[in-house]
Protein backbone atom coordinates (compact mmCIF):
# COMPACT_ATOMS: atom_id res chain seq x y z
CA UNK A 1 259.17 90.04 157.96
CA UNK A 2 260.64 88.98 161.25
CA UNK A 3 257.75 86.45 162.09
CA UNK A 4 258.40 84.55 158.38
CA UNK A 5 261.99 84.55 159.29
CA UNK A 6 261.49 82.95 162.08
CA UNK A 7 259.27 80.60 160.61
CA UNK A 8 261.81 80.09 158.45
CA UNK A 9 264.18 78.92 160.57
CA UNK A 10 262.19 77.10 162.76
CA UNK A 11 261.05 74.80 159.37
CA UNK A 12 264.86 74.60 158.73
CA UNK A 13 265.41 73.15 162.23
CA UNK A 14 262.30 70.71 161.88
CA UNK A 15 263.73 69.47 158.71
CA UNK A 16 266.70 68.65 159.91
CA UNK A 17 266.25 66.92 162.94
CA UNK A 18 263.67 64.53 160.50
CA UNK A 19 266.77 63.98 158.20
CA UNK A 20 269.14 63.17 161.28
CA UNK A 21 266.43 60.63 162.58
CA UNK A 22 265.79 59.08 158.83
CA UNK A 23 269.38 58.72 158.58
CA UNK A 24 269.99 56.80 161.92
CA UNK A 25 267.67 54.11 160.49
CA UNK A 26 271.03 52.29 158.88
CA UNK A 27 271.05 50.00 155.83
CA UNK A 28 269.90 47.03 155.07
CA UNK A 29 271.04 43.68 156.33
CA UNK A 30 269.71 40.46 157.65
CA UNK A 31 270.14 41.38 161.16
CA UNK A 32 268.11 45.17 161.02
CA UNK A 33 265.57 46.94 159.80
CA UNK A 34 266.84 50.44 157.77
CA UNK A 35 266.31 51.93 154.69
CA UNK A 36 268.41 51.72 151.99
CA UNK A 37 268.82 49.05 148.99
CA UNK A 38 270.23 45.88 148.30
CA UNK A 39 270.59 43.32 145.84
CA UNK A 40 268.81 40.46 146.52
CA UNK A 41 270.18 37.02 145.13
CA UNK A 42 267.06 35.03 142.96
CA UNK A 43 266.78 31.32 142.56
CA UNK A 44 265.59 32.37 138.59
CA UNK A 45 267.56 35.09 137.18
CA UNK A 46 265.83 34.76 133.39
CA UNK A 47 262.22 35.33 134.82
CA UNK A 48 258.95 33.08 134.16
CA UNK A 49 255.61 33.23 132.23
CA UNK A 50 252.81 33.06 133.32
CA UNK A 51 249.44 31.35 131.46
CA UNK A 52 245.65 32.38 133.17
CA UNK A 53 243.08 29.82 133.33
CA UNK A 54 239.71 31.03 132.53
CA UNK A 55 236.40 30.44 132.45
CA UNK A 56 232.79 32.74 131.45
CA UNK A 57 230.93 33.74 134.80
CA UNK A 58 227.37 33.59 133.27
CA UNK A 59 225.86 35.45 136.34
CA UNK A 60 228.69 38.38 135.82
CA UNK A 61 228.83 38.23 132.63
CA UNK A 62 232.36 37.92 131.99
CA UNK A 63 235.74 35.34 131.86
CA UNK A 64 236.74 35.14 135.48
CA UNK A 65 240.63 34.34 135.97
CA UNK A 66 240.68 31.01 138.08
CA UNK A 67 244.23 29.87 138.09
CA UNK A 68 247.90 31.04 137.15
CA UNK A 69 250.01 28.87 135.25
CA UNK A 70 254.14 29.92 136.14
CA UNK A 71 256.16 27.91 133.59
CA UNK A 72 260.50 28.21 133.18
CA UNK A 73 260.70 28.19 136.48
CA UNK A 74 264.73 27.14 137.59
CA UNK A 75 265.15 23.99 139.29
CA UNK A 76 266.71 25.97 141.78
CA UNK A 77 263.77 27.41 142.93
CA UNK A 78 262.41 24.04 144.10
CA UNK A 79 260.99 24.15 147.48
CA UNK A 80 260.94 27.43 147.73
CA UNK A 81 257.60 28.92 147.80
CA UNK A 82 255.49 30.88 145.17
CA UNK A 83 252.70 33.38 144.98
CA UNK A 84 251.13 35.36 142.35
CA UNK A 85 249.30 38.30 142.39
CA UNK A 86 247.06 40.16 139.97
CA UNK A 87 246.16 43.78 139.74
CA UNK A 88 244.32 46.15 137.97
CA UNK A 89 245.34 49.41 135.77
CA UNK A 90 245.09 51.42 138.41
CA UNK A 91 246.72 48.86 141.02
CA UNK A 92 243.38 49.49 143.81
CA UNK A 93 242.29 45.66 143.17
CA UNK A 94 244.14 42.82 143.15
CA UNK A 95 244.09 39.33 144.31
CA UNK A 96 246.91 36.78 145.73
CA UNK A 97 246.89 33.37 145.22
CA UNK A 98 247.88 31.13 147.96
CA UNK A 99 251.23 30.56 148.55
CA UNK A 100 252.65 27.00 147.51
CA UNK A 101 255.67 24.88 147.10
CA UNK A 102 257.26 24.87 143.74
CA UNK A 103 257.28 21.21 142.81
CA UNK A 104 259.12 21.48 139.80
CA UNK A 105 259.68 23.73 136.69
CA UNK A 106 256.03 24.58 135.87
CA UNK A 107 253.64 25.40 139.08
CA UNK A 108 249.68 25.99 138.80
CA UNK A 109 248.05 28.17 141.62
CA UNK A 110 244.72 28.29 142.02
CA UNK A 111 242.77 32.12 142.19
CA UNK A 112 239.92 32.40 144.45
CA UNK A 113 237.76 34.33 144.83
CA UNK A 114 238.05 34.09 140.90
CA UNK A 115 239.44 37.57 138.90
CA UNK A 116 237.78 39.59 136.48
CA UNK A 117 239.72 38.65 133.14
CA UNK A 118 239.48 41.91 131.42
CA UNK A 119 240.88 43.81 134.60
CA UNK A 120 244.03 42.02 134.98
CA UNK A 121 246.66 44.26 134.15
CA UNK A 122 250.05 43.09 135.54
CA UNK A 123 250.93 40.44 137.97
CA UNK A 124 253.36 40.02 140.29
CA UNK A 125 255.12 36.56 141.02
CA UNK A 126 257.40 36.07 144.58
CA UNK A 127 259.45 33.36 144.89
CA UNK A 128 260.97 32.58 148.12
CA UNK A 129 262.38 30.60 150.68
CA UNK A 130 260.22 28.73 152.96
């Protein structure tokens, strides 16, 4: 009984000293590096859709994803730079496409190595500033 209380307390004491140090990490901000949240402002606040490019691998067997069409994107967004990436179900493969320079409202990225059609199940699209 006396050793588990001690145990006891000796977790307690553990615990908090990794709270104490967690909590000295501060927020966010753009001049450190914390924990915490923030809202960041975005050049497109009503989103973007995205269009896949694809094409039957007759060695695999399958439509391979080669390219990601983003369309609506704002005008603000131009020259900021853009990246997709695709994943699937269970989010253990993905690719990125390279990261470009929106030219305008509508912005086609090329996918290589090319992507398994029938595996993508979400994508992610970053836009930001150069």
């Amino acid at each position: 009984m006396k050793r588990t209380l001690i145990a006891l307390v000796a977790g307690l004491v553990v615990f908090g000293g990794v709270i104490a140090s967690a909590s000295s990490l501060g927020g966010v901000s753009s001049r450190a590096l914390g924990s915490g949240a923030s809202v960041v402002a975005s050049c497109d606040t009503d989103g973007v859709a995205l269009a896949y490019t694809t094409a039957f691998d007759t060695a695999s067997g399958t439509y391979r994803v080669s390219a990601v069409t983003v369309s609506g994107i704002s005008a603000a967004c131009a020259s900021q730079q853009i990246e997709v990436a695709l994943r699937n179900a269970a989010g253990t493969s993905s690719v990125s496409t390279t990261r470009t320079t929106v030219s305008g409202t509508s912005q086609s990225l090329s996918v290589s190595p090319t992507y398994d059609a029938a595996a993508v199940d979400s994508a992610s699209v970053l836009i930001m500033a150069p």
